[in-house]
PDB file of N, CA and C in Angstrom:
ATOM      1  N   UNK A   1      18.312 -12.104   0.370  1.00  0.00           N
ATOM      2  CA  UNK A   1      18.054 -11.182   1.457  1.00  0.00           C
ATOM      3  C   UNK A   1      19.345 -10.970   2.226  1.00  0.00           C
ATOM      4  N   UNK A   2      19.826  -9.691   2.351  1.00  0.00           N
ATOM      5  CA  UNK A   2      20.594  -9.106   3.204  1.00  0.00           C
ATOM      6  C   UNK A   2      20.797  -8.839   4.787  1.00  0.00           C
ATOM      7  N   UNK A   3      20.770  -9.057   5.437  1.00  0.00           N
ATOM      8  CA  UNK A   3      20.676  -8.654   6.772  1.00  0.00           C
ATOM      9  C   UNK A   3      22.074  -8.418   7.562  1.00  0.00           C
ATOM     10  N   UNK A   4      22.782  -8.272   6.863  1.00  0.00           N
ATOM     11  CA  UNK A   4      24.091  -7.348   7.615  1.00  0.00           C
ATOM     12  C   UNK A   4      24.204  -5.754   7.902  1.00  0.00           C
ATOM     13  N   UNK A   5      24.543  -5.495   9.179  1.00  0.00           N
ATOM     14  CA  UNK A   5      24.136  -4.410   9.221  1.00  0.00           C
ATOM     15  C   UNK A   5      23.039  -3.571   9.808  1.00  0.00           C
ATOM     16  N   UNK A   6      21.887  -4.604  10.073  1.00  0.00           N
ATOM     17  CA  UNK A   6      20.884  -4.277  10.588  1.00  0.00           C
ATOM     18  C   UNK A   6      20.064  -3.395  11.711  1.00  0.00           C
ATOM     19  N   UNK A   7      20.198  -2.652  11.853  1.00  0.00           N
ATOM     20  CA  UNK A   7      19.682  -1.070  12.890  1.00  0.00           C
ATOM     21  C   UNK A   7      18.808  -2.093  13.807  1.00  0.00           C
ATOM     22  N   UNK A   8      19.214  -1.939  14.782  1.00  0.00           N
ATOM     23  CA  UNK A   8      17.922  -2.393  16.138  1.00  0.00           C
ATOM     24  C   UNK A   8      16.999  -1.850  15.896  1.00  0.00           C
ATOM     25  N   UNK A   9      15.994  -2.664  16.645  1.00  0.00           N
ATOM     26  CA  UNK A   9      14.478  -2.530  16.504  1.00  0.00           C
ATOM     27  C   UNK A   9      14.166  -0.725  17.238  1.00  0.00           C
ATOM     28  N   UNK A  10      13.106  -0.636  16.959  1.00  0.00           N
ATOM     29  CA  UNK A  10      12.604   0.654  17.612  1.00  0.00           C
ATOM     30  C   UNK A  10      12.980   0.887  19.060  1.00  0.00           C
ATOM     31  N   UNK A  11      13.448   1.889  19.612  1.00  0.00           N
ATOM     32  CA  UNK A  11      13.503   2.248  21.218  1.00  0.00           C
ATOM     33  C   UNK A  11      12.114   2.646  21.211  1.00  0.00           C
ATOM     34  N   UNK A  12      12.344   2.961  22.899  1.00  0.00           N
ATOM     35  CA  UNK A  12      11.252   2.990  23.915  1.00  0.00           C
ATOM     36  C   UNK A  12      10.608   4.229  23.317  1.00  0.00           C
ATOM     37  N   UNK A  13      11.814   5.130  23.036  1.00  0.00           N
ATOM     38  CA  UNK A  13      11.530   6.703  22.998  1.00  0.00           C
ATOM     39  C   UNK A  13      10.955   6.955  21.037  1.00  0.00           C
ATOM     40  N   UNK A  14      11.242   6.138  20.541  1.00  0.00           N
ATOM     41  CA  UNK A  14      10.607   6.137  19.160  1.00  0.00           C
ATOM     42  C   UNK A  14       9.403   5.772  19.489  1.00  0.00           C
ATOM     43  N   UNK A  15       9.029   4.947  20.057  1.00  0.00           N
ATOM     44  CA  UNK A  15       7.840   3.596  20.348  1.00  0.00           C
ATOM     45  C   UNK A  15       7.060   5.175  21.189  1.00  0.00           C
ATOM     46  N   UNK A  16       7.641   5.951  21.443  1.00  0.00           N
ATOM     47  CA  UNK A  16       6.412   6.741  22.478  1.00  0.00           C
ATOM     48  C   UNK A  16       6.383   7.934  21.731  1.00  0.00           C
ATOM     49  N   UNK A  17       7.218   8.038  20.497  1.00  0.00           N
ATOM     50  CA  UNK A  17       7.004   9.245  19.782  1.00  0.00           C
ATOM     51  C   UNK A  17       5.453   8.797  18.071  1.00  0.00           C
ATOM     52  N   UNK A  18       5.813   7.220  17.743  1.00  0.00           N
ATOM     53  CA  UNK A  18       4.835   7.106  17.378  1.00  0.00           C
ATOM     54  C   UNK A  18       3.230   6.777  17.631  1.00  0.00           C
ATOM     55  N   UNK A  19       3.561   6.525  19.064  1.00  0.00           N
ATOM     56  CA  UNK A  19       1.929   5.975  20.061  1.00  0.00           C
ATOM     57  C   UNK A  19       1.721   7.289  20.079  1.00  0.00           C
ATOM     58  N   UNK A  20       1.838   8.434  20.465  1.00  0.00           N
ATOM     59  CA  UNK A  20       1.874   9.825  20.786  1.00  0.00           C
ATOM     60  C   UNK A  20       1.173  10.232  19.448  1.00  0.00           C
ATOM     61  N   UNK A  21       1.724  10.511  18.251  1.00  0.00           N
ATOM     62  CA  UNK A  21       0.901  10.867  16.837  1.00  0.00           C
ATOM     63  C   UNK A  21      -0.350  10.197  16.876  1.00  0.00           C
ATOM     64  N   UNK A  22      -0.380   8.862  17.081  1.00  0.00           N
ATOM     65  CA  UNK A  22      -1.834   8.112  17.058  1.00  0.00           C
ATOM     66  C   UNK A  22      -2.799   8.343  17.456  1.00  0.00           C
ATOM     67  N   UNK A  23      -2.354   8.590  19.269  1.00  0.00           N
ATOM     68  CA  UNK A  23      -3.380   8.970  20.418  1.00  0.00           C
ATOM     69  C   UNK A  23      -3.706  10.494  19.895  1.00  0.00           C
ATOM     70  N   UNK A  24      -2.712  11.256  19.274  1.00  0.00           N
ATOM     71  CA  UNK A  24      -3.644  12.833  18.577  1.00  0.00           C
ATOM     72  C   UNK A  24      -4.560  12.460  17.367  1.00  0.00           C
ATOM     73  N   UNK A  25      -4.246  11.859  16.961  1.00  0.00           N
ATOM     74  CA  UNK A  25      -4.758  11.789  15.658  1.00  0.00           C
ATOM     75  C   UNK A  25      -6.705  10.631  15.788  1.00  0.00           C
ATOM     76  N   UNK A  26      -6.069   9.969  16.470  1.00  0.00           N
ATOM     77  CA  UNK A  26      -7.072   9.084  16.981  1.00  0.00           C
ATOM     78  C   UNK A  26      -7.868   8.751  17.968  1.00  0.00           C
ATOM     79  N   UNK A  27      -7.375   9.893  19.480  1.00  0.00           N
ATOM     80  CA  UNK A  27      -7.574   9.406  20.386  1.00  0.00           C
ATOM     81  C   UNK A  27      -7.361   8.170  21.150  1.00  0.00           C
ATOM     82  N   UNK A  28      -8.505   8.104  21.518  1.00  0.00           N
ATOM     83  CA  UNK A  28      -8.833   6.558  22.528  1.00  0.00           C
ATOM     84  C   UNK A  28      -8.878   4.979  21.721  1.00  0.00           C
ATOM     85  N   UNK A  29      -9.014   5.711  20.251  1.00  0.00           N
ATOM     86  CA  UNK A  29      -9.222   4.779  19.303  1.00  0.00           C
ATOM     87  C   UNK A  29      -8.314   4.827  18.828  1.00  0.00           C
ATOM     88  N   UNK A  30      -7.272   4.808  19.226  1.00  0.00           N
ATOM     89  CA  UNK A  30      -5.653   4.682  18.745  1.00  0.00           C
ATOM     90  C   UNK A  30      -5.379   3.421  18.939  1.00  0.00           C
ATOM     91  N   UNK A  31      -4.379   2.839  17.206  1.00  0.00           N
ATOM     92  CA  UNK A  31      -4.310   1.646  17.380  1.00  0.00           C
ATOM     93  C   UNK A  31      -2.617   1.180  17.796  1.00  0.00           C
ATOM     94  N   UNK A  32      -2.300  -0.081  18.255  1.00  0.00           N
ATOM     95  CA  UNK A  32      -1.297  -0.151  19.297  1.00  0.00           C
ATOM     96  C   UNK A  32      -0.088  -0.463  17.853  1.00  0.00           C
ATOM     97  N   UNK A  33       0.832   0.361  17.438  1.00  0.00           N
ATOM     98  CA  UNK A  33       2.041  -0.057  16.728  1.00  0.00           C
ATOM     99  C   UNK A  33       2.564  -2.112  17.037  1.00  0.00           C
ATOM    100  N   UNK A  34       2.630  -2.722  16.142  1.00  0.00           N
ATOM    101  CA  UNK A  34       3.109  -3.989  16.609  1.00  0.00           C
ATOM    102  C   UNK A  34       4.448  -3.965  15.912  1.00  0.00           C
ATOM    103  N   UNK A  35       5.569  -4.366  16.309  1.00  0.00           N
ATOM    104  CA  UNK A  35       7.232  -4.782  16.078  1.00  0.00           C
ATOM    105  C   UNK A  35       6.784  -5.739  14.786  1.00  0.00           C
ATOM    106  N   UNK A  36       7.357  -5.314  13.856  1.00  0.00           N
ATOM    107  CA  UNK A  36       7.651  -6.624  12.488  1.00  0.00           C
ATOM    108  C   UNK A  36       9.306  -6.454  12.000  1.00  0.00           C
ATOM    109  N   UNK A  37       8.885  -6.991  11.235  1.00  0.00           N
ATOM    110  CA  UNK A  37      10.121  -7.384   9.949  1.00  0.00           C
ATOM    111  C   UNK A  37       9.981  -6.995   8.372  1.00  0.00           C
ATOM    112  N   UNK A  38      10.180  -6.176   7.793  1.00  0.00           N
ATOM    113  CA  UNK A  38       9.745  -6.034   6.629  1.00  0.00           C
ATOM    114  C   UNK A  38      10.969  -6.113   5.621  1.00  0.00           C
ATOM    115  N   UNK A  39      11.024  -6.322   4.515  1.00  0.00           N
ATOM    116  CA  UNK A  39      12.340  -6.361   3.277  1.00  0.00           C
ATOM    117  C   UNK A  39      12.153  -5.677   2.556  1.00  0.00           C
ATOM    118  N   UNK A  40      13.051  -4.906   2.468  1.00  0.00           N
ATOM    119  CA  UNK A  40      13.066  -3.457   1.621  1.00  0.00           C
ATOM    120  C   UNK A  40      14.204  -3.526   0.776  1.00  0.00           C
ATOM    121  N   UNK A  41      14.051  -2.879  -0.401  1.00  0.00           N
ATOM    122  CA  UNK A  41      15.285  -2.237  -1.021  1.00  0.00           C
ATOM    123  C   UNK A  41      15.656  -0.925  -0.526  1.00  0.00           C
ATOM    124  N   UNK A  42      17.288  -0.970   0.020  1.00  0.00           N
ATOM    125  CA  UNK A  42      17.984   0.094   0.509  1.00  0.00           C
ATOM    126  C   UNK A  42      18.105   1.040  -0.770  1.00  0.00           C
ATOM    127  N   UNK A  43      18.284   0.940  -1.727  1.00  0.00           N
ATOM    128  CA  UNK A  43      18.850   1.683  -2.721  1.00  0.00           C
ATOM    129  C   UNK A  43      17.495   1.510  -4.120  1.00  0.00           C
ATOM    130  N   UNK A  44      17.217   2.098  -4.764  1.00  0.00           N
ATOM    131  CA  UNK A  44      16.183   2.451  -5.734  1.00  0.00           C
ATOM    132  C   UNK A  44      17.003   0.887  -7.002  1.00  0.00           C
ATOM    133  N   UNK A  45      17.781   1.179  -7.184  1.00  0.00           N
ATOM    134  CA  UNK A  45      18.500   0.181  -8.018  1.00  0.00           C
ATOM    135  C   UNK A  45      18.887  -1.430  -6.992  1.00  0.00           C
ATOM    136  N   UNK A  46      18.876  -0.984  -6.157  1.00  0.00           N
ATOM    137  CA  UNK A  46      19.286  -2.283  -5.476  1.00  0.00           C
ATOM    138  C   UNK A  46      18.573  -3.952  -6.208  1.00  0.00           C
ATOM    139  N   UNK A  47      18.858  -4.636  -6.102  1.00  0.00           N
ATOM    140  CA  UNK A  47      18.258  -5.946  -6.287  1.00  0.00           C
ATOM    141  C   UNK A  47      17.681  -6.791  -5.678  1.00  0.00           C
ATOM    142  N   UNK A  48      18.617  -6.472  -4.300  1.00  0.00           N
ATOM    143  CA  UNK A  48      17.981  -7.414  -3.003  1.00  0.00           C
ATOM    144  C   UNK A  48      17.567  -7.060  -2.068  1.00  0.00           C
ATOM    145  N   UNK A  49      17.005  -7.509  -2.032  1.00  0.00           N
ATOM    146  CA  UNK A  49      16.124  -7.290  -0.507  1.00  0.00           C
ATOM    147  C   UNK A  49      16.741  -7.166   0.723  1.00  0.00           C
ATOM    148  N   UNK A  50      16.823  -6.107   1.679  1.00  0.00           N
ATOM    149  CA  UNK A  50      17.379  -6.511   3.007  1.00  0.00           C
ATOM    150  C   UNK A  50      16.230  -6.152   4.236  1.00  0.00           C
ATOM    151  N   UNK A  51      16.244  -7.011   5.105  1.00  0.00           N
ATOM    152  CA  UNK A  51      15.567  -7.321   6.218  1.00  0.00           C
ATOM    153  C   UNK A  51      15.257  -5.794   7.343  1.00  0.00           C
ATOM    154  N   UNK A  52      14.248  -5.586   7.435  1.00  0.00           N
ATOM    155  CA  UNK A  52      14.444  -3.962   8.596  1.00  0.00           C
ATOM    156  C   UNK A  52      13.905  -4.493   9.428  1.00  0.00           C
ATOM    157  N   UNK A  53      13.672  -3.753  10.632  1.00  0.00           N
ATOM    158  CA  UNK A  53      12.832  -3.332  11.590  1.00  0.00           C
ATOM    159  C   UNK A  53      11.393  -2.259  11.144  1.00  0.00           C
ATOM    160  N   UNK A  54      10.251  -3.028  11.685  1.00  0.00           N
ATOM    161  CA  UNK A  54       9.488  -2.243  11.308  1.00  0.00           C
ATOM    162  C   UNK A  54       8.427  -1.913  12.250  1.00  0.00           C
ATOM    163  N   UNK A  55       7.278  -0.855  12.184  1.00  0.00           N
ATOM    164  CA  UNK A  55       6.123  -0.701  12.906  1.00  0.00           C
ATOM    165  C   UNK A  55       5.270  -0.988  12.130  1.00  0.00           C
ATOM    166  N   UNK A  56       3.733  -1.594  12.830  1.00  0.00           N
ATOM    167  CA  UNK A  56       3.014  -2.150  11.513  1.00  0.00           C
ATOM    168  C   UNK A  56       1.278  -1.239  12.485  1.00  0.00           C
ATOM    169  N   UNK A  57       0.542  -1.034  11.747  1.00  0.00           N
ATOM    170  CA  UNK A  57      -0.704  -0.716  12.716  1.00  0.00           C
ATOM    171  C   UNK A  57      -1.708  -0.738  11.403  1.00  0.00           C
ATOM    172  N   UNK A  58      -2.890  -0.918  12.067  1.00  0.00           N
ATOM    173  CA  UNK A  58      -4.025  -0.494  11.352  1.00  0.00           C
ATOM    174  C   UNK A  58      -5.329  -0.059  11.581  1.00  0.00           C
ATOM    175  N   UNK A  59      -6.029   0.866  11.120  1.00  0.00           N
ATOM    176  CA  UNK A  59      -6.478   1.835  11.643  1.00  0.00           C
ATOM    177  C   UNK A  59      -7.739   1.400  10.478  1.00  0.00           C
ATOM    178  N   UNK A  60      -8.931   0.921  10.739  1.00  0.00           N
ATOM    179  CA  UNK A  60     -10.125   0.337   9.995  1.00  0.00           C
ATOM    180  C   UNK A  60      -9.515  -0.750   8.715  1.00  0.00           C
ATOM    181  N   UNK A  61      -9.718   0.068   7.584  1.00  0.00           N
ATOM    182  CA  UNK A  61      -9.401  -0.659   6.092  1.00  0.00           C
ATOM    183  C   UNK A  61      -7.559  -0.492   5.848  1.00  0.00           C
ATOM    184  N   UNK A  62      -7.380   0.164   6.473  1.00  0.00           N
ATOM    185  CA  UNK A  62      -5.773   0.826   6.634  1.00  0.00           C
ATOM    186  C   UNK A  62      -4.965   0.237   6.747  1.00  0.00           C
ATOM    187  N   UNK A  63      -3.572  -0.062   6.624  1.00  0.00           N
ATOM    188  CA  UNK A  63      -2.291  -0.695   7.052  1.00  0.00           C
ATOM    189  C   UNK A  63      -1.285   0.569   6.778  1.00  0.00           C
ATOM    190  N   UNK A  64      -0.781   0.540   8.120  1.00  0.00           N
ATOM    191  CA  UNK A  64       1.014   1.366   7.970  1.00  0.00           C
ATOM    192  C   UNK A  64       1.787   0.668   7.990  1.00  0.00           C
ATOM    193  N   UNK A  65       2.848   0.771   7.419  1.00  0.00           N
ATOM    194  CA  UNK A  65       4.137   0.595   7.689  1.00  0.00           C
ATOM    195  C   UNK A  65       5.149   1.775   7.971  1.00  0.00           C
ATOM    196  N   UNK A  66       6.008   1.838   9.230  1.00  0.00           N
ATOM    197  CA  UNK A  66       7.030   2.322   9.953  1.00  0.00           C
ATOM    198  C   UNK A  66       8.535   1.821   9.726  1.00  0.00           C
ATOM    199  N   UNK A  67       9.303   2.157   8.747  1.00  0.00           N
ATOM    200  CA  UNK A  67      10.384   0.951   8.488  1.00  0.00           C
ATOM    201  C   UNK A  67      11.758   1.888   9.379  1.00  0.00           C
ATOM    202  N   UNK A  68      12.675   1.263   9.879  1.00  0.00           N
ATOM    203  CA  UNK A  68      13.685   1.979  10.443  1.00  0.00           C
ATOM    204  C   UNK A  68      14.409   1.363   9.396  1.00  0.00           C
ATOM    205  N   UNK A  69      15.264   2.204   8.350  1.00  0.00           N
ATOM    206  CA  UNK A  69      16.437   1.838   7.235  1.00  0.00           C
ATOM    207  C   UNK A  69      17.684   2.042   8.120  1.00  0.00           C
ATOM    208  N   UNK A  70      17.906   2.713   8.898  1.00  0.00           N
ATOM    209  CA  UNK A  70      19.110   3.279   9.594  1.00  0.00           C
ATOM    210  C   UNK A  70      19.093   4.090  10.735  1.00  0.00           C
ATOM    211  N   UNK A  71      20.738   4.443  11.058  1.00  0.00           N
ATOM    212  CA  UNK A  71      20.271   5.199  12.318  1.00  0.00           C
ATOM    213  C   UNK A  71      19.950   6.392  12.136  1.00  0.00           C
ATOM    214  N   UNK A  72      18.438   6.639  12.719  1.00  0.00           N
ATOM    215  CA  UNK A  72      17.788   8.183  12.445  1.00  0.00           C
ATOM    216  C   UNK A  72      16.946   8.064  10.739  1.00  0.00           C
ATOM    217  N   UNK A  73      16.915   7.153  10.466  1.00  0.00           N
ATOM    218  CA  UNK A  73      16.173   6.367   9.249  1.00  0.00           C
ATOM    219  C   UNK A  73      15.264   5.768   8.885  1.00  0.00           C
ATOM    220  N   UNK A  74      14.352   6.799   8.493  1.00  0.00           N
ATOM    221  CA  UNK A  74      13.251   5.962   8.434  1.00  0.00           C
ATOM    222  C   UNK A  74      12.295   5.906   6.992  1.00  0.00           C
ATOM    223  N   UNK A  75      11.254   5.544   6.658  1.00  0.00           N
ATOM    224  CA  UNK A  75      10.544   4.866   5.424  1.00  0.00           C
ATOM    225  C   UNK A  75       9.035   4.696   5.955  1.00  0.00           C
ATOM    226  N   UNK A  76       8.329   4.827   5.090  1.00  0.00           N
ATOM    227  CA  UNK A  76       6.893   4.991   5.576  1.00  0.00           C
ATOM    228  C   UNK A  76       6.063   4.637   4.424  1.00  0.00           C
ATOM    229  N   UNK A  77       4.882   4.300   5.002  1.00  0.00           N
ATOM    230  CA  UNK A  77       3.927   3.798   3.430  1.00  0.00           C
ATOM    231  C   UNK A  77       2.732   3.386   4.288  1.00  0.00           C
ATOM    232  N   UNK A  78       1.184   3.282   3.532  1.00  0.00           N
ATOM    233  CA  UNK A  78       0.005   2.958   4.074  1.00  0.00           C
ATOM    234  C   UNK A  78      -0.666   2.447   3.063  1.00  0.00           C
ATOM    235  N   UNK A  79      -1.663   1.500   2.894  1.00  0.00           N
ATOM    236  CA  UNK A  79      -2.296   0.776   1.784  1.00  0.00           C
ATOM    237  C   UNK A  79      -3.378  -0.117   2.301  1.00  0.00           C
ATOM    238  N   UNK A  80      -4.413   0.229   1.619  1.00  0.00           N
ATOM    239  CA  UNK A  80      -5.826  -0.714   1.471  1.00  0.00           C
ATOM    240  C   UNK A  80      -5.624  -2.089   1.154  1.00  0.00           C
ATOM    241  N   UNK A  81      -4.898  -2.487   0.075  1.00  0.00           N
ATOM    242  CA  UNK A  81      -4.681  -3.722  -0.657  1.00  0.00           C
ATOM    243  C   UNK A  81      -3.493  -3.699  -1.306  1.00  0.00           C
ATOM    244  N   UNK A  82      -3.161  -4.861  -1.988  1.00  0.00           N
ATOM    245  CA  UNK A  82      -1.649  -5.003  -2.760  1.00  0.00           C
ATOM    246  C   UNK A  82      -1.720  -3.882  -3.528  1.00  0.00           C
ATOM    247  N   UNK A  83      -2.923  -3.781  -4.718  1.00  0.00           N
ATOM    248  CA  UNK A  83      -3.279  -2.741  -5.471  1.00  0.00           C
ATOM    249  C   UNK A  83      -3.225  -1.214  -5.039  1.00  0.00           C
ATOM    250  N   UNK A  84      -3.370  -1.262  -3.883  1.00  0.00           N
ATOM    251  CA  UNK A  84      -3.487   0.454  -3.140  1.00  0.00           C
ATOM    252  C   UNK A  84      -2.596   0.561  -1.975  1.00  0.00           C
ATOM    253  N   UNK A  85      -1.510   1.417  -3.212  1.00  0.00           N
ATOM    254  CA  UNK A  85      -0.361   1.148  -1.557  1.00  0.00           C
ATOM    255  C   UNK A  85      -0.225   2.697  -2.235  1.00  0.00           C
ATOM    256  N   UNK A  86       0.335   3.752  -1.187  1.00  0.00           N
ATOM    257  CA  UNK A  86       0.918   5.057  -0.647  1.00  0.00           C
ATOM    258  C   UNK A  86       2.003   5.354  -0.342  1.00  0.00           C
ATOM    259  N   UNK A  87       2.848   6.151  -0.501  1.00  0.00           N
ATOM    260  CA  UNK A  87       3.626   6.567  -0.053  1.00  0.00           C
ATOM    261  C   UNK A  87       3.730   8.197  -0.076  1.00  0.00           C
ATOM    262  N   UNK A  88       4.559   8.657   1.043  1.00  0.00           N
ATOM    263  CA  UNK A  88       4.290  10.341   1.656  1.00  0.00           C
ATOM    264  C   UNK A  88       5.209  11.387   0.144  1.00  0.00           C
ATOM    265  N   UNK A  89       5.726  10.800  -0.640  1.00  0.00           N
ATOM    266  CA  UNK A  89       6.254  11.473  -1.736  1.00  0.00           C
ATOM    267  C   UNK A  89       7.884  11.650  -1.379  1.00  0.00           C
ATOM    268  N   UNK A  90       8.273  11.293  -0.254  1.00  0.00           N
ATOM    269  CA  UNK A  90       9.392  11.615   0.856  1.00  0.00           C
ATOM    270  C   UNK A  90      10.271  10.374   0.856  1.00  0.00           C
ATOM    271  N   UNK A  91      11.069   9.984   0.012  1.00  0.00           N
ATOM    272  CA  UNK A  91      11.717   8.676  -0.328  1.00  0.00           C
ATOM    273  C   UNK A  91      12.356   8.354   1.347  1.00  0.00           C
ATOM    274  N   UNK A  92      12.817   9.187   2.085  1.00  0.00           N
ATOM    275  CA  UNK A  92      13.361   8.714   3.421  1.00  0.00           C
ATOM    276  C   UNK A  92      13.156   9.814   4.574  1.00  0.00           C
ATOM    277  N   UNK A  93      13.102   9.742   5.466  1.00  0.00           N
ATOM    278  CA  UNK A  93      13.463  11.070   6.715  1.00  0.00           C
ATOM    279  C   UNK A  93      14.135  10.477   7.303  1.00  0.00           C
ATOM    280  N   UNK A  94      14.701  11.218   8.195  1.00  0.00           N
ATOM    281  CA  UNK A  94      15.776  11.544   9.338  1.00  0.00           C
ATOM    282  C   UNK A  94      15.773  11.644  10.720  1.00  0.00           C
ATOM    283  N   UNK A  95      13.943  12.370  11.005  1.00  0.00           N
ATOM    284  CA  UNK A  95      13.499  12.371  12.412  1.00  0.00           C
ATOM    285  C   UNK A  95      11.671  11.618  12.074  1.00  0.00           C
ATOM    286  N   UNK A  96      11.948  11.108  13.402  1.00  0.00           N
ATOM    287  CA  UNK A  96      10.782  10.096  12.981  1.00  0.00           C
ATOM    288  C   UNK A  96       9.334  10.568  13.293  1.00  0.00           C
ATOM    289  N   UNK A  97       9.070  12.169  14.122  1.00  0.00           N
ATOM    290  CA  UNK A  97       7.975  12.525  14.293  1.00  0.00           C
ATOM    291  C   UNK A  97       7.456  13.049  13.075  1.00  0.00           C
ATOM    292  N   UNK A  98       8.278  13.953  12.377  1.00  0.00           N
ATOM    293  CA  UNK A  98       8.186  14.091  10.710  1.00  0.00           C
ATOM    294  C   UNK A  98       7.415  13.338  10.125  1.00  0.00           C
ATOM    295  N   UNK A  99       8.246  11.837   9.969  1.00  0.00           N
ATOM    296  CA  UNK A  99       7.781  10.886   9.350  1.00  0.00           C
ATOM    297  C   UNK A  99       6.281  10.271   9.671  1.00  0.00           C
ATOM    298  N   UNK A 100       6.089  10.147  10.842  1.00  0.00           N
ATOM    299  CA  UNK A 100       4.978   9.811  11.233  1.00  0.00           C
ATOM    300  C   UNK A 100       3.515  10.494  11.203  1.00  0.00           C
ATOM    301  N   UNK A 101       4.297  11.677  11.530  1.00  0.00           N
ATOM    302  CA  UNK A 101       2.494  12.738  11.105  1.00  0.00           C
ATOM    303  C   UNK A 101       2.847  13.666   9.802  1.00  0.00           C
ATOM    304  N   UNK A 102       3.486  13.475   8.736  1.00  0.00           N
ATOM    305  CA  UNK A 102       3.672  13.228   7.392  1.00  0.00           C
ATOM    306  C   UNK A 102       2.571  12.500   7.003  1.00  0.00           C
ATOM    307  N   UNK A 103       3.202  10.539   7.480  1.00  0.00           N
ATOM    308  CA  UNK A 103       2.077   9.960   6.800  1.00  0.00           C
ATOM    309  C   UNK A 103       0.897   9.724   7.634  1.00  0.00           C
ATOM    310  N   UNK A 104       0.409  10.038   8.125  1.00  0.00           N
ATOM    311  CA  UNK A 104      -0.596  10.429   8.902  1.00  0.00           C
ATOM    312  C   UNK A 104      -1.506  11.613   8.321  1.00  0.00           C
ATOM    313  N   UNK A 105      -0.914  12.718   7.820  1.00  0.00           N
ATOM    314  CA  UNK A 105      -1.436  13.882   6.856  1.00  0.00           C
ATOM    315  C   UNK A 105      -1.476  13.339   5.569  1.00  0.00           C
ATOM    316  N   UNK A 106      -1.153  12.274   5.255  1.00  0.00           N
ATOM    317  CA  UNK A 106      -0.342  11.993   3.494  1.00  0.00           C
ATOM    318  C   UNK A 106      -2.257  11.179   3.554  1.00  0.00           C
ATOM    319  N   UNK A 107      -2.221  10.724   4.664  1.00  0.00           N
ATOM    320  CA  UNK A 107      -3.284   9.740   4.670  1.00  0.00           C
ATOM    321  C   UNK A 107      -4.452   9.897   4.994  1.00  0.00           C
ATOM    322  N   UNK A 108      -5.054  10.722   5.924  1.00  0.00           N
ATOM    323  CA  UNK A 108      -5.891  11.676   6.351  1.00  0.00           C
ATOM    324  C   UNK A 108      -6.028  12.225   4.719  1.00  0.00           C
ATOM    325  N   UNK A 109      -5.320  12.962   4.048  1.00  0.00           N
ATOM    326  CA  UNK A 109      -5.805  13.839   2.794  1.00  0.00           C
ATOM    327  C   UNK A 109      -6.409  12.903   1.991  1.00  0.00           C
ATOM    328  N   UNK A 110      -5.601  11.524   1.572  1.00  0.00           N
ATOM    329  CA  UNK A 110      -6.015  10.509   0.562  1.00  0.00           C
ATOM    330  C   UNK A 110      -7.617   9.727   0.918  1.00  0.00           C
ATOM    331  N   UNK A 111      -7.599   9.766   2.450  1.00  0.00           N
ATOM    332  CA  UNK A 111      -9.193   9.146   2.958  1.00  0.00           C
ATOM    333  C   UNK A 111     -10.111  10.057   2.203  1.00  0.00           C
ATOM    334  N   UNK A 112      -9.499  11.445   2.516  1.00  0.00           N
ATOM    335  CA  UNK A 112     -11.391  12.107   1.989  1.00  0.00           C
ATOM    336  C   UNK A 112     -11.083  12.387   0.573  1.00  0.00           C
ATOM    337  N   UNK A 113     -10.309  11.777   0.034  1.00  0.00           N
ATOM    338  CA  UNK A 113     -10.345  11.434  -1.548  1.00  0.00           C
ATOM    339  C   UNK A 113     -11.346  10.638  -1.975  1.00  0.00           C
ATOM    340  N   UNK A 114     -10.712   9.566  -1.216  1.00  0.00           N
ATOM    341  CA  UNK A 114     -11.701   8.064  -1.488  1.00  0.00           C
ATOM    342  C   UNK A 114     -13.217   8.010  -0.926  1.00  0.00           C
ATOM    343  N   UNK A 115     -13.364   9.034   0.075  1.00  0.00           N
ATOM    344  CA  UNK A 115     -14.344   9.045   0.306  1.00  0.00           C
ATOM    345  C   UNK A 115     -15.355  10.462  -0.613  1.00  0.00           C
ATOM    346  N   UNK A 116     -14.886  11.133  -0.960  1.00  0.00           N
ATOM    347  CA  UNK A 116     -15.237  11.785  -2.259  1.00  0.00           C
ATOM    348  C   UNK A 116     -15.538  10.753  -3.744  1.00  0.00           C
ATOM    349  N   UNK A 117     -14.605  10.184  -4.005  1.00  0.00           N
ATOM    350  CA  UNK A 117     -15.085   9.608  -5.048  1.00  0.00           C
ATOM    351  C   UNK A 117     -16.431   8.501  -4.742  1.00  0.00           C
ATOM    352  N   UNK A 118     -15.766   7.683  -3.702  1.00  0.00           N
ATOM    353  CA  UNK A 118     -17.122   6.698  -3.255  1.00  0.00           C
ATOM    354  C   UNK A 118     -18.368   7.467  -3.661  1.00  0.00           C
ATOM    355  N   UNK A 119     -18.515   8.758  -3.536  1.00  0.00           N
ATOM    356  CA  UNK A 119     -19.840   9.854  -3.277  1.00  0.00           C
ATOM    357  C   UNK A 119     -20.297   9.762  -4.339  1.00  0.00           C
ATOM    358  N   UNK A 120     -19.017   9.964  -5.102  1.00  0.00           N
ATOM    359  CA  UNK A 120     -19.153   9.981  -6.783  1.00  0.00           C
ATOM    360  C   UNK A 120     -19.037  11.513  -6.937  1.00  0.00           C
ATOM    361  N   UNK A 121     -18.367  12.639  -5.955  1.00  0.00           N
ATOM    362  CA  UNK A 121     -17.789  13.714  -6.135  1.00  0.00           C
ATOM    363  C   UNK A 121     -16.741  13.877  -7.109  1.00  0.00           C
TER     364      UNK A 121
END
């Protein structure tokens, strides 16, 4: 694991640009982003792992992840289980409201998938 280099954790003003997507998306039942740590590969070929800053939330059966790779850098993904993980098709963005109601839409579309098939639609 790598950790040189490492981008500070989320600001205030990120932290209120992703509570902000939630509270639309969710209202009152918006769930609170918590500060983690996650290890990512920077590079598709890379080998090792390096250490980020991350946002973590979950929203019923749900888990996000919010990863900051850099400055103005970010990484995104949502998953049921080890087996059912997501990603927005968007290997990185640049501005983080993008990113956030991206996967927020990426995920919203994939629910009434699953809830179609559950139907047996």
């Amino acid at each position: 694991m790598t950790q040189a280099g490492s981008p500070p954790g989320f600001t205030e003003a990120e932290r209120w640009i992703v509570e902000t997507a939630l509270r639309e998306r969710w209202g009152g039942d918006a769930p609170a982003p918590e500060d983690v740590e996650v290890e990512v590969r920077l590079r598709p070929t890379a080998r090792e792992l390096t250490a980020r800053p991350a946002l973590y939330f979950r929203q019923g059966d749900c888990h996000f992840l919010i990863v900051k790779t850099g400055d103005r850098r970010y990484r995104c993904q949502f998953f049921y289980s080890v087996r059912e993980q997501y990603g927005t098709g968007i290997e990185e963005f640049d501005d983080l409201a993008d990113c956030t109601v991206t996967l927020l839409r990426v995920q919203a579309d994939q629910a009434r998938e699953r809830a179609r098939a559950a139907e047996g639609g």
